[in-house]
PDB file of N, CA and C in Angstrom:
ATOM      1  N   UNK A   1     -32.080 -62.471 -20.409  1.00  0.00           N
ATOM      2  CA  UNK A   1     -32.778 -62.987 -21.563  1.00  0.00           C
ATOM      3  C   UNK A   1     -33.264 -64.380 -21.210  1.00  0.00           C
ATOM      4  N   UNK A   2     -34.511 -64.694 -21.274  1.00  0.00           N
ATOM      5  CA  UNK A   2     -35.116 -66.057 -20.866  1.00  0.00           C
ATOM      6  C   UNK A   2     -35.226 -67.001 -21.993  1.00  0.00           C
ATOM      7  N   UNK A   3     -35.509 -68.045 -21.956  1.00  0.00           N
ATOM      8  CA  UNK A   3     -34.916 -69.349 -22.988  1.00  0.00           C
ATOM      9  C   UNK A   3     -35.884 -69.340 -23.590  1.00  0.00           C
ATOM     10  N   UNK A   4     -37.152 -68.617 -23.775  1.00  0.00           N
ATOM     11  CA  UNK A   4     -38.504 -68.545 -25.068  1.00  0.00           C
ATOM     12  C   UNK A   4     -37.142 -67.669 -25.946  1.00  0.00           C
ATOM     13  N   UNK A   5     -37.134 -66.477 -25.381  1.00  0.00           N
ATOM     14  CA  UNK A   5     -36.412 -65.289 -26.285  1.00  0.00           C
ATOM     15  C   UNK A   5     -35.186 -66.198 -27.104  1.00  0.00           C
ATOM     16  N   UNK A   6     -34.543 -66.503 -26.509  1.00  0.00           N
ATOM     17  CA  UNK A   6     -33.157 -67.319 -26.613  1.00  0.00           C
ATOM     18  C   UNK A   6     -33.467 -68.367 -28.202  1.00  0.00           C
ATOM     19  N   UNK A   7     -34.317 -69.232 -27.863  1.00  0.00           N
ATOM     20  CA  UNK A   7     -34.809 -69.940 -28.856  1.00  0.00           C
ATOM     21  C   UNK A   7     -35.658 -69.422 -30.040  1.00  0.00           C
ATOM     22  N   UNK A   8     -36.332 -68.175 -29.947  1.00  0.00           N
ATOM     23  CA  UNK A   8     -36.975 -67.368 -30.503  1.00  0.00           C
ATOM     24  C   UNK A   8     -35.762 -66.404 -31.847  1.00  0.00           C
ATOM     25  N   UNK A   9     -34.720 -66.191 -31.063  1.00  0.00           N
ATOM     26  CA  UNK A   9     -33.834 -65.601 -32.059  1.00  0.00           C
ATOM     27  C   UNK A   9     -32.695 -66.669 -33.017  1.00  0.00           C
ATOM     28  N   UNK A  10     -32.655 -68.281 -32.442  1.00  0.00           N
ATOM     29  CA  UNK A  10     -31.954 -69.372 -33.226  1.00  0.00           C
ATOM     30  C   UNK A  10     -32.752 -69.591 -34.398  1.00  0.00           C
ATOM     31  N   UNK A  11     -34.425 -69.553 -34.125  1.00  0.00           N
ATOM     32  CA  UNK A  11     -35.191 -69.604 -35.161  1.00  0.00           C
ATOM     33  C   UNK A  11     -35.362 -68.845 -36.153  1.00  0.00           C
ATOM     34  N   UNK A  12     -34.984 -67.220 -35.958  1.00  0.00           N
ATOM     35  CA  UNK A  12     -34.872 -66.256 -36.344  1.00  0.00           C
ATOM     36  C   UNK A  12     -33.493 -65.921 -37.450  1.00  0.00           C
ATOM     37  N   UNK A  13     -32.835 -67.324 -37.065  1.00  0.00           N
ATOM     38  CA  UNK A  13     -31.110 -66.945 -37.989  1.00  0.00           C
ATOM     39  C   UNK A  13     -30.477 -65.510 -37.304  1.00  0.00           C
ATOM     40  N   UNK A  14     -30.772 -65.433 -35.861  1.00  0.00           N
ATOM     41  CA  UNK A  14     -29.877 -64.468 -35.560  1.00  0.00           C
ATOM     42  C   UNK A  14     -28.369 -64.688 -35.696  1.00  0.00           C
ATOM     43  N   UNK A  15     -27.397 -63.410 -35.942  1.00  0.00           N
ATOM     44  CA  UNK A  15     -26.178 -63.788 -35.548  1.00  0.00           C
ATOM     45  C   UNK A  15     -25.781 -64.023 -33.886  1.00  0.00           C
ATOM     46  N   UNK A  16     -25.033 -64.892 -33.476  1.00  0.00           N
ATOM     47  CA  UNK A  16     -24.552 -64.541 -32.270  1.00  0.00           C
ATOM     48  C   UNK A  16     -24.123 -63.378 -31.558  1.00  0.00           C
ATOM     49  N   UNK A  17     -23.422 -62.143 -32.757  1.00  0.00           N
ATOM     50  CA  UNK A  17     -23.252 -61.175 -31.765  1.00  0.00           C
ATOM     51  C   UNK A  17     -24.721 -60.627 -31.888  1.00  0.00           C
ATOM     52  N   UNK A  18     -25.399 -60.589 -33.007  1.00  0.00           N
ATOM     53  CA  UNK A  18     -26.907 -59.316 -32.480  1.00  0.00           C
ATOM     54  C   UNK A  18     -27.611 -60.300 -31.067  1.00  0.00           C
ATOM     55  N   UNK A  19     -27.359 -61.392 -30.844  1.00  0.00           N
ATOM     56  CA  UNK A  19     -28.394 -62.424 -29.728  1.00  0.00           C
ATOM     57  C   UNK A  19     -27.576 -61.574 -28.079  1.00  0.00           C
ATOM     58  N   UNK A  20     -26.264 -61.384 -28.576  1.00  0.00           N
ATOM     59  CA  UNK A  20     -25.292 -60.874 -28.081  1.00  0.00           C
ATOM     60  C   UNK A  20     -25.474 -59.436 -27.342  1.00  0.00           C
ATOM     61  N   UNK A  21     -26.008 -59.067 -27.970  1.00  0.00           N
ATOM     62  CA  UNK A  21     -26.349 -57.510 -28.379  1.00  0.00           C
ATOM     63  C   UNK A  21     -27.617 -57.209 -27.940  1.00  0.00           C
ATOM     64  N   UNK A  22     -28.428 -58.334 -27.884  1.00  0.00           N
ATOM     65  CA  UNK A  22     -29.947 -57.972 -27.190  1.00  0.00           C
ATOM     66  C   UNK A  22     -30.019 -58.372 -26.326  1.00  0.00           C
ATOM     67  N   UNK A  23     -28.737 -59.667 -25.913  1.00  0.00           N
ATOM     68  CA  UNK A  23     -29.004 -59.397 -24.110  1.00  0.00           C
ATOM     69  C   UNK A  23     -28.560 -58.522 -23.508  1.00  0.00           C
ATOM     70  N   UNK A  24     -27.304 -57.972 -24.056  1.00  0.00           N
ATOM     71  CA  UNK A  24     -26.695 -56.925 -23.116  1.00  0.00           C
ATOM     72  C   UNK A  24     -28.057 -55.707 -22.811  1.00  0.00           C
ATOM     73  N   UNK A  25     -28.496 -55.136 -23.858  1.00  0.00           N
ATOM     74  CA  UNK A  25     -29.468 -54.759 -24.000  1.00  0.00           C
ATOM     75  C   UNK A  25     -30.497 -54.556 -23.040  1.00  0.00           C
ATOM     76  N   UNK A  26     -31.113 -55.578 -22.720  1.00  0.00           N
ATOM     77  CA  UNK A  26     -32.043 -56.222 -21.943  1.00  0.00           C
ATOM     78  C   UNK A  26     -31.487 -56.645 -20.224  1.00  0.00           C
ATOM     79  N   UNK A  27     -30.049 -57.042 -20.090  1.00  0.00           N
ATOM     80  CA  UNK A  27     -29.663 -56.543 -18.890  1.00  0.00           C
ATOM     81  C   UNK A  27     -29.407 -55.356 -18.526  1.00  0.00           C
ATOM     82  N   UNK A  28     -28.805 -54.087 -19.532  1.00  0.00           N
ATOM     83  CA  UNK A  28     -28.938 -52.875 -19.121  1.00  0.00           C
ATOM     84  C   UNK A  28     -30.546 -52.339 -18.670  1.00  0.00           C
ATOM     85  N   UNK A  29     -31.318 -52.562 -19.326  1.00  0.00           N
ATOM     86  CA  UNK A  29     -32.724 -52.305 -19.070  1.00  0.00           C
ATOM     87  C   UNK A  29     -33.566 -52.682 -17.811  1.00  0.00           C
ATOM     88  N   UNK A  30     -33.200 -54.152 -17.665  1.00  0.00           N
ATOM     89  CA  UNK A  30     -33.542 -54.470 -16.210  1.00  0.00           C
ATOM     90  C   UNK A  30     -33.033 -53.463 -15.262  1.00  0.00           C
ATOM     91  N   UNK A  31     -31.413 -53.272 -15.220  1.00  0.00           N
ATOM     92  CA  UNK A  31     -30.949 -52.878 -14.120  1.00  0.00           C
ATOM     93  C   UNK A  31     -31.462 -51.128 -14.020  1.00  0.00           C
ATOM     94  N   UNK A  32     -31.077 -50.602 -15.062  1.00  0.00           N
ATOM     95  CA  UNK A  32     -32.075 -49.305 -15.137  1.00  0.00           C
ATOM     96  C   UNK A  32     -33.369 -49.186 -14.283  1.00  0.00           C
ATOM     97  N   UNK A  33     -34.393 -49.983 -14.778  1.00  0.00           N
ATOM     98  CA  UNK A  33     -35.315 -50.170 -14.151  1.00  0.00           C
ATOM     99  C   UNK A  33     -35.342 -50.647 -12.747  1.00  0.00           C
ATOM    100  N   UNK A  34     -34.753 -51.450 -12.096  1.00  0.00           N
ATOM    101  CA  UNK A  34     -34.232 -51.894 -10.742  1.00  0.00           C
ATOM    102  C   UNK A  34     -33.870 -50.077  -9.947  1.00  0.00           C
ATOM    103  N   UNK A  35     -32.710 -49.753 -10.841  1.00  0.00           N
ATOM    104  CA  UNK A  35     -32.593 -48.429 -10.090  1.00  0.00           C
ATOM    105  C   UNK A  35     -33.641 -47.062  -9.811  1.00  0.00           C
ATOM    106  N   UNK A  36     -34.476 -47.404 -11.410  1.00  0.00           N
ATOM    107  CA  UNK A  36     -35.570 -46.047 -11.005  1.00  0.00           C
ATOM    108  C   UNK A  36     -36.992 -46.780 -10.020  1.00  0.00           C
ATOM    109  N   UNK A  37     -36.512 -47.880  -9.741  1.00  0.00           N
ATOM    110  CA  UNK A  37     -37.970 -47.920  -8.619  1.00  0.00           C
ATOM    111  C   UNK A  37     -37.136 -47.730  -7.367  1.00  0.00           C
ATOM    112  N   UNK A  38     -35.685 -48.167  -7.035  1.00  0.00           N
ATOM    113  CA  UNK A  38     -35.192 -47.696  -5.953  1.00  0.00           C
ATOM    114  C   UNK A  38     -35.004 -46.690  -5.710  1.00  0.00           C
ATOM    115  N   UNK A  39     -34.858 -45.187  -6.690  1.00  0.00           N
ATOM    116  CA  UNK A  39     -35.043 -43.869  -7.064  1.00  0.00           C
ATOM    117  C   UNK A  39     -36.867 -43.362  -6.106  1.00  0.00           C
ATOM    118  N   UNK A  40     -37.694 -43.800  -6.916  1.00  0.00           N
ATOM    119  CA  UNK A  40     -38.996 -43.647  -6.483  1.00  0.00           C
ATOM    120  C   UNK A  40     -39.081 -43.947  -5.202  1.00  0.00           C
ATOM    121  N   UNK A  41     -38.666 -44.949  -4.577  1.00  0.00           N
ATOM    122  CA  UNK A  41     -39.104 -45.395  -3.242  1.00  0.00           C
ATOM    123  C   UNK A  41     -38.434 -44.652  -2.192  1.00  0.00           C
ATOM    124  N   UNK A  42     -36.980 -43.803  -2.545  1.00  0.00           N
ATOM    125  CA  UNK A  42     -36.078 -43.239  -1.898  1.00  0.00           C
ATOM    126  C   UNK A  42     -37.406 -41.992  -1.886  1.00  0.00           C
ATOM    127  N   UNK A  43     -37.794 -41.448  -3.122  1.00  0.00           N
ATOM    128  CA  UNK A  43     -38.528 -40.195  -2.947  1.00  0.00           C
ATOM    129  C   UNK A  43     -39.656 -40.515  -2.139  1.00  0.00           C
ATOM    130  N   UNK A  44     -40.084 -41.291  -2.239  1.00  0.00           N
ATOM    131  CA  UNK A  44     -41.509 -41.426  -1.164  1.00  0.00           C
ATOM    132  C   UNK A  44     -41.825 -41.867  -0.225  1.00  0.00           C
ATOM    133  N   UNK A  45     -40.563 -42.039   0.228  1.00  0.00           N
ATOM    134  CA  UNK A  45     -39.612 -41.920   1.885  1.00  0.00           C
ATOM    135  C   UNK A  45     -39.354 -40.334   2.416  1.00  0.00           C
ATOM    136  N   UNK A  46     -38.858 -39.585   1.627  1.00  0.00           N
ATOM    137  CA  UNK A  46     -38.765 -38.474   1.442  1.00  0.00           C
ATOM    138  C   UNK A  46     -40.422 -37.371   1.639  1.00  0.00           C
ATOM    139  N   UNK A  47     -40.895 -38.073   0.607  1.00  0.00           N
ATOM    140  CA  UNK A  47     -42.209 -37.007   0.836  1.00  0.00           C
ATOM    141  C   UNK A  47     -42.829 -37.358   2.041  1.00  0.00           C
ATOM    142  N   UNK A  48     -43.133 -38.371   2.443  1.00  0.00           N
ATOM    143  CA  UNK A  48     -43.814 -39.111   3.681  1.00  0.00           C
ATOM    144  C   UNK A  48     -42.721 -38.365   5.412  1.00  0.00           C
ATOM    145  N   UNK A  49     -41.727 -38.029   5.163  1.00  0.00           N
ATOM    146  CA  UNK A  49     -41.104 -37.433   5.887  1.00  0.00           C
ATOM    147  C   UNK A  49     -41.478 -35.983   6.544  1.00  0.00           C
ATOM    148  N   UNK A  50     -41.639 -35.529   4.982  1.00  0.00           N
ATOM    149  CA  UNK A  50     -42.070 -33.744   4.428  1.00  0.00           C
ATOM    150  C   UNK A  50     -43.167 -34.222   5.561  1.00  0.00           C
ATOM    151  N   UNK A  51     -44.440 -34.826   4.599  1.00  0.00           N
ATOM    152  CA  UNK A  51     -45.693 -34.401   5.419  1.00  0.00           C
ATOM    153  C   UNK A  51     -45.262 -35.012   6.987  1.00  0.00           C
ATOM    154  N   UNK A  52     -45.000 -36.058   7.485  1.00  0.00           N
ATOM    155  CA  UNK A  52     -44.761 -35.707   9.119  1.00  0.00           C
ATOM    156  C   UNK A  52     -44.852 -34.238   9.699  1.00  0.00           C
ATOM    157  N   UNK A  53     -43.180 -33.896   9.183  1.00  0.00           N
ATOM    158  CA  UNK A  53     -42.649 -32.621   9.668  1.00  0.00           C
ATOM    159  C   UNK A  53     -44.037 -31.298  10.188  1.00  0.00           C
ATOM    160  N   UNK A  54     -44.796 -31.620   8.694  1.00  0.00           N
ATOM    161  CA  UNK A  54     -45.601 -30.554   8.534  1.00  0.00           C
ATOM    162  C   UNK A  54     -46.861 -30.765   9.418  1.00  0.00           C
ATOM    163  N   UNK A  55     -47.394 -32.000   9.938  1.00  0.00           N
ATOM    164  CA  UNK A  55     -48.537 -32.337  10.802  1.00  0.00           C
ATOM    165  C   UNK A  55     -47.897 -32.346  12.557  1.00  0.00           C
ATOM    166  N   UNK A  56     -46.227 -32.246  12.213  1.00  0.00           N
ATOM    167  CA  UNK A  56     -46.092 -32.561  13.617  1.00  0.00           C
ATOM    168  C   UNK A  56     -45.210 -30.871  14.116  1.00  0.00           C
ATOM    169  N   UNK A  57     -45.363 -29.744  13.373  1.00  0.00           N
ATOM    170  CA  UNK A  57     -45.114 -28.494  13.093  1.00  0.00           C
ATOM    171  C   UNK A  57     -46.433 -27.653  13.741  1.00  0.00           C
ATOM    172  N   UNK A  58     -46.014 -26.578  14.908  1.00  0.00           N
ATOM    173  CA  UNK A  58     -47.468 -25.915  15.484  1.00  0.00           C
ATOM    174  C   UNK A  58     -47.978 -24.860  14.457  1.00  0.00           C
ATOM    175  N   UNK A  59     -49.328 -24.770  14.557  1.00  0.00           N
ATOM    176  CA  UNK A  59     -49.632 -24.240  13.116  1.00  0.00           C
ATOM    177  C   UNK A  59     -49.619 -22.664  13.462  1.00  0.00           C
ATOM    178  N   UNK A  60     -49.895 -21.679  12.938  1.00  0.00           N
ATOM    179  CA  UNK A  60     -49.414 -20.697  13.160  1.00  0.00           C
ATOM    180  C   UNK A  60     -51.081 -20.281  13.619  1.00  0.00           C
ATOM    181  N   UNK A  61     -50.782 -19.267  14.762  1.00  0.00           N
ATOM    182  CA  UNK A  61     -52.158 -18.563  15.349  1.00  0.00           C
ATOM    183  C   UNK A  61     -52.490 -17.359  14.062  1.00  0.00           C
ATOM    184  N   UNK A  62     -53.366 -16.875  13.643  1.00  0.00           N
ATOM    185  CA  UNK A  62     -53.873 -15.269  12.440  1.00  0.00           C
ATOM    186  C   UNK A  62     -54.090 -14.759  13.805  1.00  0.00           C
ATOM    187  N   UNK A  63     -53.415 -13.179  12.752  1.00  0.00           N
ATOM    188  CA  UNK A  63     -53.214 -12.451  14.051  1.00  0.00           C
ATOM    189  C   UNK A  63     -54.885 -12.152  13.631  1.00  0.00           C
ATOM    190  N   UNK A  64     -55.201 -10.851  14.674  1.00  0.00           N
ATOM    191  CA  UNK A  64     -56.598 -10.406  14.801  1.00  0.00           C
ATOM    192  C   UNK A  64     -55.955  -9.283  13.944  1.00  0.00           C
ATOM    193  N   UNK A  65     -56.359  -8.402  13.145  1.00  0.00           N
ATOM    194  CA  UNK A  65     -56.154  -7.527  12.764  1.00  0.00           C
ATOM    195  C   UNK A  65     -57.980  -6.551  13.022  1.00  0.00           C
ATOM    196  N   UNK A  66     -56.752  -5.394  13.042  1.00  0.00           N
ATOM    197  CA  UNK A  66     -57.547  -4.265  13.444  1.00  0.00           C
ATOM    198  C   UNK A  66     -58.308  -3.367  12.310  1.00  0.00           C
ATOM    199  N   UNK A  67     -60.015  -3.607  12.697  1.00  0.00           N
ATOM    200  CA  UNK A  67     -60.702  -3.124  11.807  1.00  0.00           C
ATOM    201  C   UNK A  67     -60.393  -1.671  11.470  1.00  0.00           C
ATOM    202  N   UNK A  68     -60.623  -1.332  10.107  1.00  0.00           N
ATOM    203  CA  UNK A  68     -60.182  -0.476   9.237  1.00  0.00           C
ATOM    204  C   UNK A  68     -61.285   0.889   9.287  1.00  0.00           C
ATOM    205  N   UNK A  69     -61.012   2.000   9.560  1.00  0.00           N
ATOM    206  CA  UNK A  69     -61.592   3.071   9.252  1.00  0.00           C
ATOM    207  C   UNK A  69     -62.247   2.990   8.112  1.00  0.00           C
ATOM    208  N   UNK A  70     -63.055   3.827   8.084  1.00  0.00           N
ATOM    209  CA  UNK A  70     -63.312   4.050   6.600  1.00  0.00           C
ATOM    210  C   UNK A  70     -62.681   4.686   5.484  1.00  0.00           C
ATOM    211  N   UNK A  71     -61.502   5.510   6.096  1.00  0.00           N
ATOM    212  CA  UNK A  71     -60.674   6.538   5.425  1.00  0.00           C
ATOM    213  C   UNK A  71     -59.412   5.612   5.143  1.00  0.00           C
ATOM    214  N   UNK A  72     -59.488   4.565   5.650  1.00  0.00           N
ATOM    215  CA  UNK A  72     -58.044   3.556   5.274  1.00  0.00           C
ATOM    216  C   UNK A  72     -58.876   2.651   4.559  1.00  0.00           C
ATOM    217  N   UNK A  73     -60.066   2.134   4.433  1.00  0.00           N
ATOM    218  CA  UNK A  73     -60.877   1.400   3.655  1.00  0.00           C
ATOM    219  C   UNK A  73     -60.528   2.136   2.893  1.00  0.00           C
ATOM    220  N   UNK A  74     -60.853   3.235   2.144  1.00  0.00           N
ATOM    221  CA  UNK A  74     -60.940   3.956   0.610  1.00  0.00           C
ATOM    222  C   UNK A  74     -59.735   3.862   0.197  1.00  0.00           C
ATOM    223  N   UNK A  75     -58.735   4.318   0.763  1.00  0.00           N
ATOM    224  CA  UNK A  75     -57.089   4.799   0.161  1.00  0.00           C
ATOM    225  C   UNK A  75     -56.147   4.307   0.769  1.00  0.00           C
ATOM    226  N   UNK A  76     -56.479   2.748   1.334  1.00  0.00           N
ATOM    227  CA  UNK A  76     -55.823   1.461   1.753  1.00  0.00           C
ATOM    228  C   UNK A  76     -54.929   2.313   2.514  1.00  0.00           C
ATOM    229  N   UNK A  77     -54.290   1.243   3.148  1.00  0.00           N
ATOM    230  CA  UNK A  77     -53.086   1.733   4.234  1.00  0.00           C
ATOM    231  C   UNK A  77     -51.356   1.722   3.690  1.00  0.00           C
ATOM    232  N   UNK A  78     -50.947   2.649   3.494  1.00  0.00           N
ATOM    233  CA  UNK A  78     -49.584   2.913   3.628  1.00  0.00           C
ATOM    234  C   UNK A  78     -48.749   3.092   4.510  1.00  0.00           C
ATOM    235  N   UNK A  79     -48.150   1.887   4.894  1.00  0.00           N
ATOM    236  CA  UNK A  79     -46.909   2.137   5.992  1.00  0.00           C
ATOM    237  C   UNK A  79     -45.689   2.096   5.397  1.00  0.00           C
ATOM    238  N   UNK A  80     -45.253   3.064   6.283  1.00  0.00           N
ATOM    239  CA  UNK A  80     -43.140   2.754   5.730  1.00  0.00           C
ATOM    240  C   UNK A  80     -42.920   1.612   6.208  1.00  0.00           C
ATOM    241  N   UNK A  81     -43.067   1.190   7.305  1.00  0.00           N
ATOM    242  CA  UNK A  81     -42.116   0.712   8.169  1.00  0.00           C
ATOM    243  C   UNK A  81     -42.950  -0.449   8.597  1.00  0.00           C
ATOM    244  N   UNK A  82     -42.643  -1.417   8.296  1.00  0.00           N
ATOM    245  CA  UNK A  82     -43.796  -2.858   8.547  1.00  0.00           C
ATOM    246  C   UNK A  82     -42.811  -3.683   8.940  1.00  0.00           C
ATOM    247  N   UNK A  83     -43.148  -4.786   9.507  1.00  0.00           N
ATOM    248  CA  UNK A  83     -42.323  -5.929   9.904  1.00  0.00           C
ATOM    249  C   UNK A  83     -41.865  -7.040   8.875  1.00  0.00           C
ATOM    250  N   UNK A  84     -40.970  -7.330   8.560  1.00  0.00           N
ATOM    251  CA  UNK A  84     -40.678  -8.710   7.462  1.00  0.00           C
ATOM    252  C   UNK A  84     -41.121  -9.754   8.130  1.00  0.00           C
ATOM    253  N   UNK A  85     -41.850 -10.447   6.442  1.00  0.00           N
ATOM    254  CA  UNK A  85     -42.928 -11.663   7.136  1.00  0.00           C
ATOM    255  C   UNK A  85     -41.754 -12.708   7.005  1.00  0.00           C
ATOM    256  N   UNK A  86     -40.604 -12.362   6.518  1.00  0.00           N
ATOM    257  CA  UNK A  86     -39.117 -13.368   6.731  1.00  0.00           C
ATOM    258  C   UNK A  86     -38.357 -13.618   7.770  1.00  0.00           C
ATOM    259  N   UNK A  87     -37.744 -12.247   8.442  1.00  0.00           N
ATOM    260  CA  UNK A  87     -37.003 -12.321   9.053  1.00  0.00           C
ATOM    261  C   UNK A  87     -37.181 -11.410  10.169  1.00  0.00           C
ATOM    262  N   UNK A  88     -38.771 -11.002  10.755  1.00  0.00           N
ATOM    263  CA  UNK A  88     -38.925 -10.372  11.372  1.00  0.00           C
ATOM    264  C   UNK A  88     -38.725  -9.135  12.009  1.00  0.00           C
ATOM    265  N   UNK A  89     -38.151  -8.218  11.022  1.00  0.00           N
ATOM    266  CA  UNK A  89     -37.354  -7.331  10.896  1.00  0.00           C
ATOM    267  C   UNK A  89     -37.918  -5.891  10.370  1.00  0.00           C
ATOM    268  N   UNK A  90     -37.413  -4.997  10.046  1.00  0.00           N
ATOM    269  CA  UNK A  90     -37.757  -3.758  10.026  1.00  0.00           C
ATOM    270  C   UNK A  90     -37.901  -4.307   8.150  1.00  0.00           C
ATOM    271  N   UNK A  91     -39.308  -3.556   7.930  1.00  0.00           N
ATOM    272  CA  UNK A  91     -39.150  -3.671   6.378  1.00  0.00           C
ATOM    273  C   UNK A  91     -39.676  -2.098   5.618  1.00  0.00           C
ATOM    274  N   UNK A  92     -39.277  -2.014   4.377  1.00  0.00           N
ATOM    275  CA  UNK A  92     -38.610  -2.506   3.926  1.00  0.00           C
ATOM    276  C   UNK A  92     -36.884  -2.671   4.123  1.00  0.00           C
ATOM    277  N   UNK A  93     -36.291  -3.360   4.267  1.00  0.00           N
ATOM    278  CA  UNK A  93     -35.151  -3.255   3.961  1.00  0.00           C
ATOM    279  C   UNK A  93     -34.084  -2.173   2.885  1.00  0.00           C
ATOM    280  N   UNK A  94     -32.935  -1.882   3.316  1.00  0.00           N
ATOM    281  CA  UNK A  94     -31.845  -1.278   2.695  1.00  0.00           C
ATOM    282  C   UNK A  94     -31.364  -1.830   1.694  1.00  0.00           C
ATOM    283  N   UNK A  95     -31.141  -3.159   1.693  1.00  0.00           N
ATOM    284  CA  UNK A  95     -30.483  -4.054   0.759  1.00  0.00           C
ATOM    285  C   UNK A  95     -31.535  -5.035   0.189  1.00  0.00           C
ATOM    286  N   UNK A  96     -31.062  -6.011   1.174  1.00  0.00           N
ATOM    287  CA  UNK A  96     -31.756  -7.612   0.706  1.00  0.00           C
ATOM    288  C   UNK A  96     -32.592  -7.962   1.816  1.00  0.00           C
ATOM    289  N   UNK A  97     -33.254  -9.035   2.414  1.00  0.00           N
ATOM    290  CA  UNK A  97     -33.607  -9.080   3.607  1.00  0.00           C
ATOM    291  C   UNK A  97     -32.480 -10.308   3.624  1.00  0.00           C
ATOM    292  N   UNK A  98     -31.836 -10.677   5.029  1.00  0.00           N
ATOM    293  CA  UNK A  98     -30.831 -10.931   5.267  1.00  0.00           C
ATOM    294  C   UNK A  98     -31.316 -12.594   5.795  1.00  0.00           C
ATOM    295  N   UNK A  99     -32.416 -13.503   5.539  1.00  0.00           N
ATOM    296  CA  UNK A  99     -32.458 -14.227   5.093  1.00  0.00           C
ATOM    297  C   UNK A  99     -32.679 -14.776   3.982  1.00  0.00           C
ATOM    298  N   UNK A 100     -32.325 -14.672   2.578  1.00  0.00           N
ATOM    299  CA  UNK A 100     -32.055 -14.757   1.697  1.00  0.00           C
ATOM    300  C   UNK A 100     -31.153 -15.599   1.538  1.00  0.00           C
ATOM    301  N   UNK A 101     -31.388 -16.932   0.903  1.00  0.00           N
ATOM    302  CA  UNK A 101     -30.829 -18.164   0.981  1.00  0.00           C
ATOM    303  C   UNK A 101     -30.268 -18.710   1.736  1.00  0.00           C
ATOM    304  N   UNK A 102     -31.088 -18.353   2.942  1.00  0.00           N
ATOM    305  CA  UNK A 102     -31.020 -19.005   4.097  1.00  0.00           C
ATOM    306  C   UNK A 102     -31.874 -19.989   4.503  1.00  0.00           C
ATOM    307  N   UNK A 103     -31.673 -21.165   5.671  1.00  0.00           N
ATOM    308  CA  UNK A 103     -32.435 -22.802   5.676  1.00  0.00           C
ATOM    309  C   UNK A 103     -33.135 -22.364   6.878  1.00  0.00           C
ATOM    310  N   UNK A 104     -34.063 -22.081   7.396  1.00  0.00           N
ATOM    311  CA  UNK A 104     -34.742 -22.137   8.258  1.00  0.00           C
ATOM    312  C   UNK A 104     -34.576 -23.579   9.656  1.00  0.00           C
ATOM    313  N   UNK A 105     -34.020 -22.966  10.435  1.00  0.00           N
ATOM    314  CA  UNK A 105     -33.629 -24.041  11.614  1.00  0.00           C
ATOM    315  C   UNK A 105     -34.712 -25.312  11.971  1.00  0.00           C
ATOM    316  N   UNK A 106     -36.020 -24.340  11.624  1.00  0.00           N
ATOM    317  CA  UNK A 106     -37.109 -25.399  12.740  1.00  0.00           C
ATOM    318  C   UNK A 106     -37.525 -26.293  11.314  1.00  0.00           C
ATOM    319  N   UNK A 107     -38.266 -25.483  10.125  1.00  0.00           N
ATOM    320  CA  UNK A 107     -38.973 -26.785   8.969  1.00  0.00           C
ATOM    321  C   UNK A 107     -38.062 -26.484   8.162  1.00  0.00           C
ATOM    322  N   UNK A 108     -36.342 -26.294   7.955  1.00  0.00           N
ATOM    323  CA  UNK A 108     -35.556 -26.723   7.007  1.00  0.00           C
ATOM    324  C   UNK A 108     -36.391 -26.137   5.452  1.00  0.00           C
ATOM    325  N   UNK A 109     -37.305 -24.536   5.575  1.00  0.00           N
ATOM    326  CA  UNK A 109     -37.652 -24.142   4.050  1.00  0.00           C
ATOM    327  C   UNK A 109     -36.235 -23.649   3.886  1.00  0.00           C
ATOM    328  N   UNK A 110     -36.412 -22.811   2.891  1.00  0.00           N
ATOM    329  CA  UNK A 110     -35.476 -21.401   2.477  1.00  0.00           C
ATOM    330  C   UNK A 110     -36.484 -20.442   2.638  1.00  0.00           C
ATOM    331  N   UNK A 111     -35.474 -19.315   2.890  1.00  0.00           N
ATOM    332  CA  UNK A 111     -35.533 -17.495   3.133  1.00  0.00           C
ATOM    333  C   UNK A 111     -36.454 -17.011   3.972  1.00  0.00           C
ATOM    334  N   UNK A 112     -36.242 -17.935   5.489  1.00  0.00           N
ATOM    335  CA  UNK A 112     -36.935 -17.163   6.621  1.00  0.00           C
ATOM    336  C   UNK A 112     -36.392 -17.585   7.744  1.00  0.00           C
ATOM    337  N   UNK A 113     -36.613 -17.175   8.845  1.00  0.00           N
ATOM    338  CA  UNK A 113     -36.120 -17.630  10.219  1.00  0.00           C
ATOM    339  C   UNK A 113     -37.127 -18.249  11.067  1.00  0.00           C
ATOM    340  N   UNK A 114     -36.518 -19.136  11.836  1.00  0.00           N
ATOM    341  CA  UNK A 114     -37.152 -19.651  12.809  1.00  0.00           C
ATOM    342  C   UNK A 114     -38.098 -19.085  13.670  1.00  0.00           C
ATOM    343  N   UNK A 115     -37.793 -17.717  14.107  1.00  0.00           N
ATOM    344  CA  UNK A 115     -38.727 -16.863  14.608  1.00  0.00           C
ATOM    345  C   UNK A 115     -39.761 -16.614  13.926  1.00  0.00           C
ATOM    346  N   UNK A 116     -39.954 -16.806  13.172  1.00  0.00           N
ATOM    347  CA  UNK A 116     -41.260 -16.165  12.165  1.00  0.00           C
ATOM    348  C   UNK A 116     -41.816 -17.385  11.474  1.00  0.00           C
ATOM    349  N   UNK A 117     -41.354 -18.542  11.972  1.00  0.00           N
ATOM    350  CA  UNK A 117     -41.850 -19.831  10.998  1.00  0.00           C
ATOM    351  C   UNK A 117     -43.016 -20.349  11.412  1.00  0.00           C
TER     352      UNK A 117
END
């Protein structure tokens, strides 16, 4: 509380405890505030990290895929048995696919493997 405020509430006929009461007030508030910009700055340390990771991460080659008949053009393609774009694996799966809340070794996502990242 700064000495305008201070003198501002003697003029005012404050009691001592409400003068009392609005500094505490006003030091809780500062320090609050002290903590959510050290909050913010922690996060945007954080995001500035993220994007590194992601510019310094090899980007992934598209595969070529193989032009389509005309008979798979009309009545699209049905496969059983495709590869998981997770865990590189036979899909669909029996269960779950078996990265499933799992951290990815190389960019630290969830629910895929390193092999396929």
């Amino acid at each position: 509380m700064c000495v305008t405020e201070i003198k501002k509430c003697l003029e005012e006929d404050k009691s001592l405890i409400d003068v009392l009461t609005m500094a505490r007030t006003m030091e809780i508030a500062e320090r609050q505030a002290k903590e959510m910009g050290n909050k913010e700055s922690q996060n945007n340390v954080k995001k500035l990290r993220s994007i590194g990771r992601k510019q310094n991460a090899p980007s992934r080659q598209k595969e070529k895929r193989k032009p389509q008949t005309h008979h798979q053009a009309r009545h699209g393609q049905h496969k059983t048995n495709t590869v998981c774009r997770n865990c590189g694996g036979q899909y669909p799966h029996n269960t779950h696919c078996p990265t499933k809340g799992k951290e990815c070794n190389y960019c630290h996502k969830l629910n895929h493997f390193k092999a396929v990242c």
